[in-house]
Protein backbone atom coordinates (compact mmCIF):
# COMPACT_ATOMS: atom_id res chain seq x y z
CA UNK A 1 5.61 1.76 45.86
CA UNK A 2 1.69 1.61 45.66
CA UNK A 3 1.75 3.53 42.53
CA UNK A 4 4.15 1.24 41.14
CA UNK A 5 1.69 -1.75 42.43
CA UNK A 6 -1.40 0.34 41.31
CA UNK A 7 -0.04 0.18 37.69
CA UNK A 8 1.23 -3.31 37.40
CA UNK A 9 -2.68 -4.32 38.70
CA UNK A 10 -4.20 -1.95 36.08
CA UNK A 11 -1.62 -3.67 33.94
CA UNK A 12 -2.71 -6.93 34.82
CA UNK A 13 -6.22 -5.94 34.29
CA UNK A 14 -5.86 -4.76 30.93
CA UNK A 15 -4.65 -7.99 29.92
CA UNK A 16 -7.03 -10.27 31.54
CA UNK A 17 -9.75 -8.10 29.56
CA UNK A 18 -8.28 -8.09 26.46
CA UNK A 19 -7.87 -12.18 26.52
CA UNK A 20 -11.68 -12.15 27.26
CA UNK A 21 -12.39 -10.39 24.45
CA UNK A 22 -10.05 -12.25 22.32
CA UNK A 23 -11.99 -15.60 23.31
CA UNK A 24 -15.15 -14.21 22.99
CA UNK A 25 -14.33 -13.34 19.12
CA UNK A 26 -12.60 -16.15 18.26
CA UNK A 27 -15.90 -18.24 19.90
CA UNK A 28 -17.86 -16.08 17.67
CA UNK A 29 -15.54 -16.53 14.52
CA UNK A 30 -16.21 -20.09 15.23
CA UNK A 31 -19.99 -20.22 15.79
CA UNK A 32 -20.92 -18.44 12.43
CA UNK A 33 -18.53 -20.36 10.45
CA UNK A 34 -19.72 -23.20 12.05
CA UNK A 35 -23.54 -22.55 11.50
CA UNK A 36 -23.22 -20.96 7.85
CA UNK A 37 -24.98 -22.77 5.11
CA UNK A 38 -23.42 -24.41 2.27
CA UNK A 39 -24.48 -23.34 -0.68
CA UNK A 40 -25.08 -25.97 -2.98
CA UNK A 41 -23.29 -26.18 -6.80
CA UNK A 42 -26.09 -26.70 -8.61
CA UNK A 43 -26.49 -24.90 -11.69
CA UNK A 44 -28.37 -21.97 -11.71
CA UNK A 45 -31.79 -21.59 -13.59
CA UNK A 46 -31.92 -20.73 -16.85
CA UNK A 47 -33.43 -17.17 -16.22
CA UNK A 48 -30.71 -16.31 -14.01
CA UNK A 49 -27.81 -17.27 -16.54
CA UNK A 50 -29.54 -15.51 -19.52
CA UNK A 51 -29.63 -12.23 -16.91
CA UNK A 52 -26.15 -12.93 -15.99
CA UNK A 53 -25.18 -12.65 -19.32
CA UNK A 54 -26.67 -10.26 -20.03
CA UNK A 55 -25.88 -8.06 -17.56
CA UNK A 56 -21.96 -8.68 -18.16
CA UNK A 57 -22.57 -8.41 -21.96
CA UNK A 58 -24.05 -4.99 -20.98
CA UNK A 59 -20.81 -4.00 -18.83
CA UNK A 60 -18.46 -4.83 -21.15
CA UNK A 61 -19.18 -3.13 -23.90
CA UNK A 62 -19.74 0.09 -21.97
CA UNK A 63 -16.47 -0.38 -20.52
CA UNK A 64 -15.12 -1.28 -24.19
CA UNK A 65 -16.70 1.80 -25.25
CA UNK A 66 -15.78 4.51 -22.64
CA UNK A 67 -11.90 2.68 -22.99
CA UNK A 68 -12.08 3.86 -26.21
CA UNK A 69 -13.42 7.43 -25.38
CA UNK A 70 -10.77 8.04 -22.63
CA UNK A 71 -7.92 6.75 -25.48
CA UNK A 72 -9.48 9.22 -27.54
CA UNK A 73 -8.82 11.86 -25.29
CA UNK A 74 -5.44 11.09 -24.48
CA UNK A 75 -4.98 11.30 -28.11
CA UNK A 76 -6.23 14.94 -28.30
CA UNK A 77 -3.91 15.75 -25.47
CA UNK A 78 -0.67 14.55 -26.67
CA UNK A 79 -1.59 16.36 -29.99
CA UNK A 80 -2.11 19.57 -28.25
CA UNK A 81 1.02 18.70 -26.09
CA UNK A 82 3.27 18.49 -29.14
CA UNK A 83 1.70 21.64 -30.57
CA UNK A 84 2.93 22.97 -27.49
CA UNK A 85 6.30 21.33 -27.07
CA UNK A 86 5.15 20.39 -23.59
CA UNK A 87 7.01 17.44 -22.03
CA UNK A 88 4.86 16.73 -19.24
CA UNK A 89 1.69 17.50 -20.91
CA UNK A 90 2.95 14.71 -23.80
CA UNK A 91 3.09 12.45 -20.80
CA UNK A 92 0.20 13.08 -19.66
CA UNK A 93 -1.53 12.56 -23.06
CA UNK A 94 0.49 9.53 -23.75
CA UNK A 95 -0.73 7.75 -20.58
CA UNK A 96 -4.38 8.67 -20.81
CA UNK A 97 -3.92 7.51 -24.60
CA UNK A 98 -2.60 3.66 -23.04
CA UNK A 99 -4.96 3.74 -20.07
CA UNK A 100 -7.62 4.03 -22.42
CA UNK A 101 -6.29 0.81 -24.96
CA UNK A 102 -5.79 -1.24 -22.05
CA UNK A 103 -9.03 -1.03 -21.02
CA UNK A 104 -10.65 -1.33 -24.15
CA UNK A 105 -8.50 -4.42 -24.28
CA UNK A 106 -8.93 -6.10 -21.47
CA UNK A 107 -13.03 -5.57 -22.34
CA UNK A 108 -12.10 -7.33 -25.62
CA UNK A 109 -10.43 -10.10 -24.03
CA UNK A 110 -13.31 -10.99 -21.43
CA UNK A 111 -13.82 -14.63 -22.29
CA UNK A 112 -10.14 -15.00 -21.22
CA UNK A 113 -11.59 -14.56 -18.16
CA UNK A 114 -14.44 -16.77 -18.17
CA UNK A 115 -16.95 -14.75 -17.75
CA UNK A 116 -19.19 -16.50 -20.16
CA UNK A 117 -20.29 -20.16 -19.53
């Protein structure tokens, strides 16, 4: 019987620390969302935007490019595959060969995505 008692106390316990901890994150939580700063809209110097676009005019056509390398090599592959009258290695090559295009497209399509103001 005080075993049983022993372990619905522990129980009970448990519990009651696990609510304080609860309310002591959620009072947190609500402290530092209350005392974040807004950031204001306003537009950005002209020094930033110029390095912005820059720096995304830089990505993209590295990620255009090496698209274009890794279709390449998929390319090579499923040529060797069919030398080879491998299924899975025509896969393979096949694959690489689209992973590579839909990179390279996605990269070309980039102002879809407004990235450029």
């Amino acid at each position: 019987m005080q075993n049983l008692q022993r372990t619905q106390t522990q129980g009970v316990n448990k519990t009651k620390k696990f609510k304080k901890l609860f309310v002591i994150l959620m009072i947190t939580a609500i402290m530092v969302s209350a005392l974040t700063l807004v950031a204001s809209a306003a537009a950005p110097p002209a020094g930033a935007e110029a390095a912005y676009q820059t720096i995304i005019g830089f990505f993209i056509t590295w990620l255009t490019r090496i698209g274009m390398a890794v279709a390449l090599v998929g390319a090579i592959m499923f040529g060797l595959a069919i030398k080879s009258n491998d299924a899975e290695q025509k896969q393979t090559g096949l694959f690489t060969l689209v992973a590579g295009i839909v990179v390279a497209a996605v990269c070309g399509a980039a102002d879809m995505f407004d990235l450029f103001a």
